[in-house]
Protein backbone atom coordinates (compact mmCIF):
# COMPACT_ATOMS: atom_id res chain seq x y z
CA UNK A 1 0.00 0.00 0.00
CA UNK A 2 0.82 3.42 -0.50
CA UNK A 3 0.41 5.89 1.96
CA UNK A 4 1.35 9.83 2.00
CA UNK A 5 1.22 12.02 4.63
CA UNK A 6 -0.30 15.52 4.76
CA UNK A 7 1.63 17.74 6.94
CA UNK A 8 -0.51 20.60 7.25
CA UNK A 9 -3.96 19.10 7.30
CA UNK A 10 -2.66 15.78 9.34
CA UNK A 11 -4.06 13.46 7.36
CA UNK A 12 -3.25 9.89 6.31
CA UNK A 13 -4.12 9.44 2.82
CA UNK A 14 -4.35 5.77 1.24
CA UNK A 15 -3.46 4.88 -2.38
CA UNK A 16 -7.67 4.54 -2.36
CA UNK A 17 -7.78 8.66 -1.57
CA UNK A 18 -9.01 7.71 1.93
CA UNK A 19 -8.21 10.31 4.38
CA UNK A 20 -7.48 9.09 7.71
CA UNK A 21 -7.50 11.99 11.01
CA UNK A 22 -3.87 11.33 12.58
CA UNK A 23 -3.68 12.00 16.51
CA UNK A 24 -0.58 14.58 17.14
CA UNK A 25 2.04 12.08 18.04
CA UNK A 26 1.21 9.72 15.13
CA UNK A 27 1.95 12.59 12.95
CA UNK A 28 5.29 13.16 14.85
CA UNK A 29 6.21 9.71 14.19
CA UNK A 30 5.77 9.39 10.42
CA UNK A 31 6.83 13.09 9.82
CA UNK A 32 9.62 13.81 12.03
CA UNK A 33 7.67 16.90 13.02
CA UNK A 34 8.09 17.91 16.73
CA UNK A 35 5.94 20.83 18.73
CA UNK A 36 4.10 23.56 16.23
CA UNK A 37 2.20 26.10 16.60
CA UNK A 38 -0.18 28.16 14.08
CA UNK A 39 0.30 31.80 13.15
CA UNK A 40 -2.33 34.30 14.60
CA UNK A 41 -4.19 34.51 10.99
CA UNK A 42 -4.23 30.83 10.43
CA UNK A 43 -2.32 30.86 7.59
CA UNK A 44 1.10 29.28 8.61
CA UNK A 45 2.07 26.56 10.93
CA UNK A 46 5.80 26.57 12.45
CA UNK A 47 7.14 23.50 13.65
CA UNK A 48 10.57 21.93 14.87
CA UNK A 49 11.42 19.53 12.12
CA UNK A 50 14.84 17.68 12.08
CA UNK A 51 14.74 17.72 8.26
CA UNK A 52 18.35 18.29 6.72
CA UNK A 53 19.86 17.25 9.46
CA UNK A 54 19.32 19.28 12.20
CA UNK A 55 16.29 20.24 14.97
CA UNK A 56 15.42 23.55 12.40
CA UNK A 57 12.01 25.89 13.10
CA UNK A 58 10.37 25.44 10.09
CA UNK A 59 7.17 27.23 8.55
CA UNK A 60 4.30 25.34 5.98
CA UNK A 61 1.10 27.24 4.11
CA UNK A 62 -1.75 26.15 5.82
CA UNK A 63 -3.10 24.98 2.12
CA UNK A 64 0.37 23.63 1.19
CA UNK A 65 3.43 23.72 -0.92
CA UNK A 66 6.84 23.62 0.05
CA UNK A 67 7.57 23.77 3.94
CA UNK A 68 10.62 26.54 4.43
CA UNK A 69 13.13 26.50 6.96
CA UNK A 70 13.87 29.64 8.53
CA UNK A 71 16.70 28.64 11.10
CA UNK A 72 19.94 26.62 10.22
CA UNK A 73 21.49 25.40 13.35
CA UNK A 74 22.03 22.08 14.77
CA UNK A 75 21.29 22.40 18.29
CA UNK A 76 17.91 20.99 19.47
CA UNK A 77 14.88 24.01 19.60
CA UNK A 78 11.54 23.70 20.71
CA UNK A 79 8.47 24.83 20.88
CA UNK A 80 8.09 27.47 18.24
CA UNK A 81 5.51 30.48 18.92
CA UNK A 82 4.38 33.09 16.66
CA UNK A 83 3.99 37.01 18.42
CA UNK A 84 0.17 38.00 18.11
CA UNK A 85 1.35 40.11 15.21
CA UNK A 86 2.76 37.28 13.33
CA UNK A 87 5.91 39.02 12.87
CA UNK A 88 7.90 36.75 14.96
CA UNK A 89 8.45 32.69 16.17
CA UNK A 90 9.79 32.86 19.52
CA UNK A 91 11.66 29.50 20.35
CA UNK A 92 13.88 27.48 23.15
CA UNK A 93 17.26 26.77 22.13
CA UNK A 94 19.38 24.15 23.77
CA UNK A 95 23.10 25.32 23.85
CA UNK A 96 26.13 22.69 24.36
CA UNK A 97 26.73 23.20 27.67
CA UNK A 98 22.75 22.03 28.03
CA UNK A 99 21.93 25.66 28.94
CA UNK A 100 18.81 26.69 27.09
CA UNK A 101 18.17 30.16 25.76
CA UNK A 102 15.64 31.99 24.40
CA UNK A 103 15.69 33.36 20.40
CA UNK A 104 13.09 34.78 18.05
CA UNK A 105 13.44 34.55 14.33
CA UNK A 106 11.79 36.92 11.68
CA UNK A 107 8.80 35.14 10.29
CA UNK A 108 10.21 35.52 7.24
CA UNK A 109 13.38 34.24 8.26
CA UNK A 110 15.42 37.05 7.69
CA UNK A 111 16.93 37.86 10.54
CA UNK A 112 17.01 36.31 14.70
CA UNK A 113 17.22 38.11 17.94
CA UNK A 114 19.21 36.47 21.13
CA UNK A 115 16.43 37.23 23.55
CA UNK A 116 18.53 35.33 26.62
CA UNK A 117 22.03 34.22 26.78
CA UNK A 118 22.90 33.26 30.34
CA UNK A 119 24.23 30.75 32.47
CA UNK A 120 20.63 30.16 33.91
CA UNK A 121 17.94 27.85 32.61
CA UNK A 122 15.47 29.69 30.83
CA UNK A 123 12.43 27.59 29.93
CA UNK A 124 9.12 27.81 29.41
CA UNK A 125 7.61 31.60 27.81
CA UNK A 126 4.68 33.58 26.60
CA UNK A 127 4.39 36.29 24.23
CA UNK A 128 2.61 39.40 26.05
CA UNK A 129 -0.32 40.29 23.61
CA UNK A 130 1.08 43.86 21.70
CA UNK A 131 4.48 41.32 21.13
CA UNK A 132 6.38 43.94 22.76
CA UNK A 133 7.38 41.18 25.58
CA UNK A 134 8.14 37.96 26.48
CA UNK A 135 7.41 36.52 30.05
CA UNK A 136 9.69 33.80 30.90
CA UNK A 137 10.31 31.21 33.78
CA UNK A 138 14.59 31.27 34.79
CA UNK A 139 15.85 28.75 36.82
CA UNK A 140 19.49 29.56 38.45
CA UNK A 141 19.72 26.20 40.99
CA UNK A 142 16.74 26.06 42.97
CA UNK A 143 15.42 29.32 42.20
CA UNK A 144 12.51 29.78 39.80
CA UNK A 145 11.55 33.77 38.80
CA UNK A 146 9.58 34.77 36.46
CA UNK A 147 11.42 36.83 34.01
CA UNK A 148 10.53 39.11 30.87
CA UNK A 149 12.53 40.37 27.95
CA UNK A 150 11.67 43.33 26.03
CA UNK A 151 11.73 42.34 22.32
CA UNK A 152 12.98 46.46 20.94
CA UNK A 153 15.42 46.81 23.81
CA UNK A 154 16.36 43.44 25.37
CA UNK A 155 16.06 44.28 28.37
CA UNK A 156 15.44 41.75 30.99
CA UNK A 157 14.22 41.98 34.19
CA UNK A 158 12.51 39.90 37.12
CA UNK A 159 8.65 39.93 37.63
CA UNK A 160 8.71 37.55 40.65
CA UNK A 161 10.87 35.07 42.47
CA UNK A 162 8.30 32.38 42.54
CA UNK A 163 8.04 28.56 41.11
CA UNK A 164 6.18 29.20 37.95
CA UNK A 165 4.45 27.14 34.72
CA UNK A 166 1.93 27.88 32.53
CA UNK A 167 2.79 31.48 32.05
CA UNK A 168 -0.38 33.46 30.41
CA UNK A 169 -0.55 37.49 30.56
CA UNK A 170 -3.48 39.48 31.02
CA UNK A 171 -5.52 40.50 27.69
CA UNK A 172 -4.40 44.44 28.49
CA UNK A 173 -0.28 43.27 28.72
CA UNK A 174 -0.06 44.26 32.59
CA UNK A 175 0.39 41.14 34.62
CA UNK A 176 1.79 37.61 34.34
CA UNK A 177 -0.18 34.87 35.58
């Protein structure tokens, strides 16, 4: 049997044209395609794909054609996110000393900010909702703060000294939750 794979709708399709619904981690296993996220109009999906050899943010048309990659780096990334204004994928790299970082890369793929580059852990993040900010969790040994990152600036600096996950602002851009 023949069987193709359609990355943007998720769909198994037969050499009979069936189309088959894939669950999210079948789709990972027969694409290679890991954590994605879609762009605020609906019209792009980015994904970590480990295509050409590397763990690359990659973007796909929501109706098709050919997916572009839009980093070029070997070190493992994940989850990509797109700024409310679409302008931006926000992403988790993992450095070789195991350190992860934050970066955002032009949706276009043009160009990439360093948004963190520390010693510290910085992990998990949220895009405030006029993509002016990023909130992020920093771990330095057993302290947790929550953290944010101006995207024009780059300035950093510390929201809270508290154990944190699931960071979501407010809808007007004031607090971190």
């Amino acid at each position: 049997a023949i069987f193709l794979v359609s990355i943007t709708l998720g769909h198994l399709v037969t050499q009979e044209v069936r189309r088959i619904p894939l669950r999210p981690e079948q789709l990972v296993a027969a694409t290679g395609i890991q954590e994605f996220s879609w762009s605020p109009d609906g019209k792009y999906l980015a994904y970590v794909g480990s295509a050409g050899g590397g763990f690359d943010i990659w973007t796909s048309g929501s109706t098709g054609g050919e997916p572009r990659r839009i980093t070029a780096t070997i070190r493992f990334k994940r989850p990509p996110r797109w700024s409310g204004d679409g302008k931006w994928i926000a992403f988790t790299t993992i450095q070789e000393n195991g350190n992860s970082d934050h970066r955002a890369v032009a949706a276009d793929g043009q160009s990439i900010m360093t948004l963190t580059d520390s010693l510290a852990q910085e992990e998990e993040f949220a895009w405030s909702p006029d993509s002016k900010q990023i909130a992020f969790t920093q771990r330095i040994a057993a302290q947790t703060s929550i953290m944010s990152v101006e995207i024009q600036s780059n300035a950093v600096r510390k929201l809270a000294d508290v154990p944190a996950g699931g960071l979501r602002w407010s809808p007007d851009g004031k607090w971190v939750a």
